[in-house]
N, C-alpha and C. Protein backbone atom coordinates (compact mmCIF):
# COMPACT_ATOMS: atom_id res chain seq x y z
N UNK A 1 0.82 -1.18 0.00
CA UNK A 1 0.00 0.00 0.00
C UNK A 1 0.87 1.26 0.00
N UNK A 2 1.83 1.31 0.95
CA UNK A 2 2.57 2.42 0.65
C UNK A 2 3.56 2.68 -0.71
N UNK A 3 3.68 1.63 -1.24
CA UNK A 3 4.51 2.07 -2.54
C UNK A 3 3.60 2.69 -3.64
N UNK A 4 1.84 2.34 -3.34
CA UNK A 4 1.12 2.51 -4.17
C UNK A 4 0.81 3.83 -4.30
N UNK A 5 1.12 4.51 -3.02
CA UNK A 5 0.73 5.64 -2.44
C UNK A 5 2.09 6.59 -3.30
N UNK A 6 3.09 6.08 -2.87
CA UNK A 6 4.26 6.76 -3.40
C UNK A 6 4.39 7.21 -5.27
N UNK A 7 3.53 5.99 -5.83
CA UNK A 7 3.55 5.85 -7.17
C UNK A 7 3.04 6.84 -7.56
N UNK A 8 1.58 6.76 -6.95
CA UNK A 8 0.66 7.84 -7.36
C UNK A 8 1.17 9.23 -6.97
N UNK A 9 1.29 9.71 -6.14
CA UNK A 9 2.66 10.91 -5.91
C UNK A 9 3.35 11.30 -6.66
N UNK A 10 3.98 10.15 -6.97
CA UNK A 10 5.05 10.75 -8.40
C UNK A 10 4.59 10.66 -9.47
N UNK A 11 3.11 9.81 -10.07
CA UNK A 11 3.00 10.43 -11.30
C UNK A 11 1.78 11.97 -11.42
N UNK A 12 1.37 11.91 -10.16
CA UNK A 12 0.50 13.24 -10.19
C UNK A 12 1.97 14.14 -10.10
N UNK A 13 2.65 14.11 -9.58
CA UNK A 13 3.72 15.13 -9.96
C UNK A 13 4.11 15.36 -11.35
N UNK A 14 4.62 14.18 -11.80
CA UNK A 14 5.08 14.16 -13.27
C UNK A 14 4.08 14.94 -14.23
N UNK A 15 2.67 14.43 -14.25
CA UNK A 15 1.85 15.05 -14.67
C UNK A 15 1.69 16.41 -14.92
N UNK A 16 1.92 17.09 -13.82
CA UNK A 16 1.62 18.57 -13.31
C UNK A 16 3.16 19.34 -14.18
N UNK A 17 4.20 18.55 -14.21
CA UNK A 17 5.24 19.04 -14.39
C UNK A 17 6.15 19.60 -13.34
N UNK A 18 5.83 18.77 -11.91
CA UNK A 18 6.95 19.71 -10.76
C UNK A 18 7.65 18.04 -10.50
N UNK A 19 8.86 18.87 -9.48
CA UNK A 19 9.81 18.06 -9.11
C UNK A 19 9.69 17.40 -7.81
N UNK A 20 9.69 16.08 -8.01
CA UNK A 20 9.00 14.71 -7.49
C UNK A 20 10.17 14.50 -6.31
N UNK A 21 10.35 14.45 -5.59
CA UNK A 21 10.79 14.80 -3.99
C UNK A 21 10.43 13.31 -3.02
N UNK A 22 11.10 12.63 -3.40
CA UNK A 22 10.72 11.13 -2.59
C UNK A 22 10.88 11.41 -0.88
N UNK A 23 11.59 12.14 -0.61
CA UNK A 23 11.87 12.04 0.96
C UNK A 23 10.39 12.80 1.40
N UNK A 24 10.22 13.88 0.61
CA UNK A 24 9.11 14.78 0.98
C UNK A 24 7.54 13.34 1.55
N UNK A 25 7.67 13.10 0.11
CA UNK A 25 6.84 12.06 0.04
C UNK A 25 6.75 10.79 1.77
N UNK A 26 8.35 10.17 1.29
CA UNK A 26 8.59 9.43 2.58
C UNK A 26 7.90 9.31 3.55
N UNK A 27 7.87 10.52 3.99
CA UNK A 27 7.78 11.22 5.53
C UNK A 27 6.47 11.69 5.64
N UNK A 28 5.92 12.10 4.76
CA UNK A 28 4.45 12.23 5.02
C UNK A 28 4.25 10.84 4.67
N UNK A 29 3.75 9.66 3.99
CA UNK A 29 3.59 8.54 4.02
C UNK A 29 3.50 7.96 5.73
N UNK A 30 4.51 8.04 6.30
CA UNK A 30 5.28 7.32 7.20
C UNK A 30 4.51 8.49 8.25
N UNK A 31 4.69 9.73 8.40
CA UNK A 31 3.32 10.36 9.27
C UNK A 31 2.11 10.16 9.01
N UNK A 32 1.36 9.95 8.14
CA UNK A 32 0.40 9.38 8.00
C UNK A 32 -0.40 8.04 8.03
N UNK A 33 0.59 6.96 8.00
CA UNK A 33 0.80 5.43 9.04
C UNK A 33 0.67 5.61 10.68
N UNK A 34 1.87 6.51 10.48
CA UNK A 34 1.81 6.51 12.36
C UNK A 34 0.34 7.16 13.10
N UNK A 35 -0.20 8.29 12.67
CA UNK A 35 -1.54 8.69 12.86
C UNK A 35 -2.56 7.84 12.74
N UNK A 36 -2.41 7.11 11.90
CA UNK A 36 -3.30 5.97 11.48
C UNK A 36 -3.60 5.19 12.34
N UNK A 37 -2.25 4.37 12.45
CA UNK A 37 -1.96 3.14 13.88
C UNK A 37 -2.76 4.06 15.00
N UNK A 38 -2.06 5.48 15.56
CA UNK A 38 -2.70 5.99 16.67
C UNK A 38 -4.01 5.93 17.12
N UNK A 39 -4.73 6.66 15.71
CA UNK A 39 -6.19 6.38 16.31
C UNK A 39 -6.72 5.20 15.87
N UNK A 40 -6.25 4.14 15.64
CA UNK A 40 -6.75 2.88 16.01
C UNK A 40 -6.98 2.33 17.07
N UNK A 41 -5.66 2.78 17.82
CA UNK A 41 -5.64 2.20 19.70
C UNK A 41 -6.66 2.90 19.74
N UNK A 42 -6.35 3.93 20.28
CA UNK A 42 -7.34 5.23 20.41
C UNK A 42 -9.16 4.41 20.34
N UNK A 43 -9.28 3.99 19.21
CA UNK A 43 -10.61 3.23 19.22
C UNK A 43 -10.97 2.08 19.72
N UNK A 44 -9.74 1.47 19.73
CA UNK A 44 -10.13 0.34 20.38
C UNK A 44 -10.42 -0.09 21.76
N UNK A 45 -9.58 1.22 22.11
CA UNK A 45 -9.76 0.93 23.81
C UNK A 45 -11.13 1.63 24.32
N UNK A 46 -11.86 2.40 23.49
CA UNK A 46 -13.00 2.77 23.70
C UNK A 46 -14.15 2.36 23.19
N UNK A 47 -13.76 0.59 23.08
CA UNK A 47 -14.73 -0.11 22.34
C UNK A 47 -15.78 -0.28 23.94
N UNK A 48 -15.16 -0.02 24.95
CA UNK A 48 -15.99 -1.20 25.62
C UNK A 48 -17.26 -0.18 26.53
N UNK A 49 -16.43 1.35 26.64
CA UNK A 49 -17.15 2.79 26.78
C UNK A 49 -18.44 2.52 26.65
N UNK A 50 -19.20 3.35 27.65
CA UNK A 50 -20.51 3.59 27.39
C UNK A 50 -20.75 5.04 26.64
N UNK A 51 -21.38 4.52 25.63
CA UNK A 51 -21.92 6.00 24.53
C UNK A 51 -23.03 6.49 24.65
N UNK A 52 -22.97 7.99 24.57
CA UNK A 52 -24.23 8.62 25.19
C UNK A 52 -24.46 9.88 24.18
N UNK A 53 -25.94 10.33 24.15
CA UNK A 53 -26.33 11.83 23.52
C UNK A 53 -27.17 11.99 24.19
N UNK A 54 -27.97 13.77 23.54
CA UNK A 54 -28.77 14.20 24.17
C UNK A 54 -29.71 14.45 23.10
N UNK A 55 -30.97 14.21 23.40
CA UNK A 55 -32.03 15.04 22.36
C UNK A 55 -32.96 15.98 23.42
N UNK A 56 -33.31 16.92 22.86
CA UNK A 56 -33.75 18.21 23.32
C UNK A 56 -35.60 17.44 23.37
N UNK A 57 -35.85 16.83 23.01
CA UNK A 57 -37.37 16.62 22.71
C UNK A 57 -37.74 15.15 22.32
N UNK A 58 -38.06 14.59 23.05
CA UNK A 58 -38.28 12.83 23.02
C UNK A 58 -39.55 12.62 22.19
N UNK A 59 -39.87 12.24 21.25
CA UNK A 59 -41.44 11.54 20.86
C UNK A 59 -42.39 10.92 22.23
N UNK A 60 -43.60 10.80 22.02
CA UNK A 60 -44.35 10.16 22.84
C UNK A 60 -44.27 8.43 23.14
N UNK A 61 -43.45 8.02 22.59
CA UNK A 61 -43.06 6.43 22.84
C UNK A 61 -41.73 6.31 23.13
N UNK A 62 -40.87 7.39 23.02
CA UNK A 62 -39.60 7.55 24.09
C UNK A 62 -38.39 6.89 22.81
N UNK A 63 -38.41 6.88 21.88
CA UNK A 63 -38.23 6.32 20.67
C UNK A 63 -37.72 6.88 19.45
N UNK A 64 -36.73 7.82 19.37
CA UNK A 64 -36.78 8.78 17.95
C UNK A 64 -36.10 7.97 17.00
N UNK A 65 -35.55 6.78 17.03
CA UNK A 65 -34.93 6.10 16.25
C UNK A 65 -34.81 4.89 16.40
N UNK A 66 -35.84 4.23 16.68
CA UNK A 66 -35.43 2.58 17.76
C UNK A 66 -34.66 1.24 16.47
N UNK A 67 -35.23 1.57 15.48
CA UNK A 67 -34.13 0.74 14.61
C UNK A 67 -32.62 0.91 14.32
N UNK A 68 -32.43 2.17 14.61
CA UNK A 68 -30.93 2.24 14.55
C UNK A 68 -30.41 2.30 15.77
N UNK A 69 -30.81 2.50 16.92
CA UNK A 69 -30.71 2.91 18.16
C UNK A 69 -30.82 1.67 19.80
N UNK A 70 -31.93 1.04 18.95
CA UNK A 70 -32.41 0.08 19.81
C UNK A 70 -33.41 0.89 20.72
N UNK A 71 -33.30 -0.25 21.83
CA UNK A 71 -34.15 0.41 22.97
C UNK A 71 -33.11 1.26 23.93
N UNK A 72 -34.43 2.44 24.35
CA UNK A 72 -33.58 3.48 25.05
C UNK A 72 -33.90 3.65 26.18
N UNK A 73 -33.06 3.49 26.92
CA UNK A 73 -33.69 3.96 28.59
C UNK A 73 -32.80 5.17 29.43
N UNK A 74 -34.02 5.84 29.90
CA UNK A 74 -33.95 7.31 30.97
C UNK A 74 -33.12 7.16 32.01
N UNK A 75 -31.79 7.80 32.07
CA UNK A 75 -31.19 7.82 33.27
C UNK A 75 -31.38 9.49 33.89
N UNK A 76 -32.08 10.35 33.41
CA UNK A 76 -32.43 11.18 33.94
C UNK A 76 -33.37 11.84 33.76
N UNK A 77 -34.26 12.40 34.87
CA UNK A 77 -36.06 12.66 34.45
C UNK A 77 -35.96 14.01 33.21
């Protein structure tokens, strides 16, 4: 994947007519892996988190989305 990345780099360069700079390239590649990896942990460890929102105005069956949502229950009046 990263060489594919690199390829395409240098022929959108070539294309354009500017001068194709592999280290430039490199290094953003290689920062852009490492960011990558990061917020992966980052997600994974907040797989197990409880996720929460707010809606300003509930329907009368307590329900604004129960197919995507599931069932919802009130932890505060």
């Amino acid at each position: 994947m990263l060489y594919q990345i690199k390829e395409q780099c240098k022929a959108e360069q070539e294309e354009k007519n500017h001068i194709y700079n592999s280290i430039i390239v490199d290094n953003a590649v290689l920062y852009a892996l490492k960011t990558f990896k990061t917020i992966i942990q980052r997600n994974k460890r907040k797989k197990g988190d409880i996720h929460s929102f707010s809606i300003d105005r509930l329907p009368k069956n307590f329900s604004p989305a129960s197919r995507v949502l599931g069932k919802i229950y009130l932890t505060e009046s």
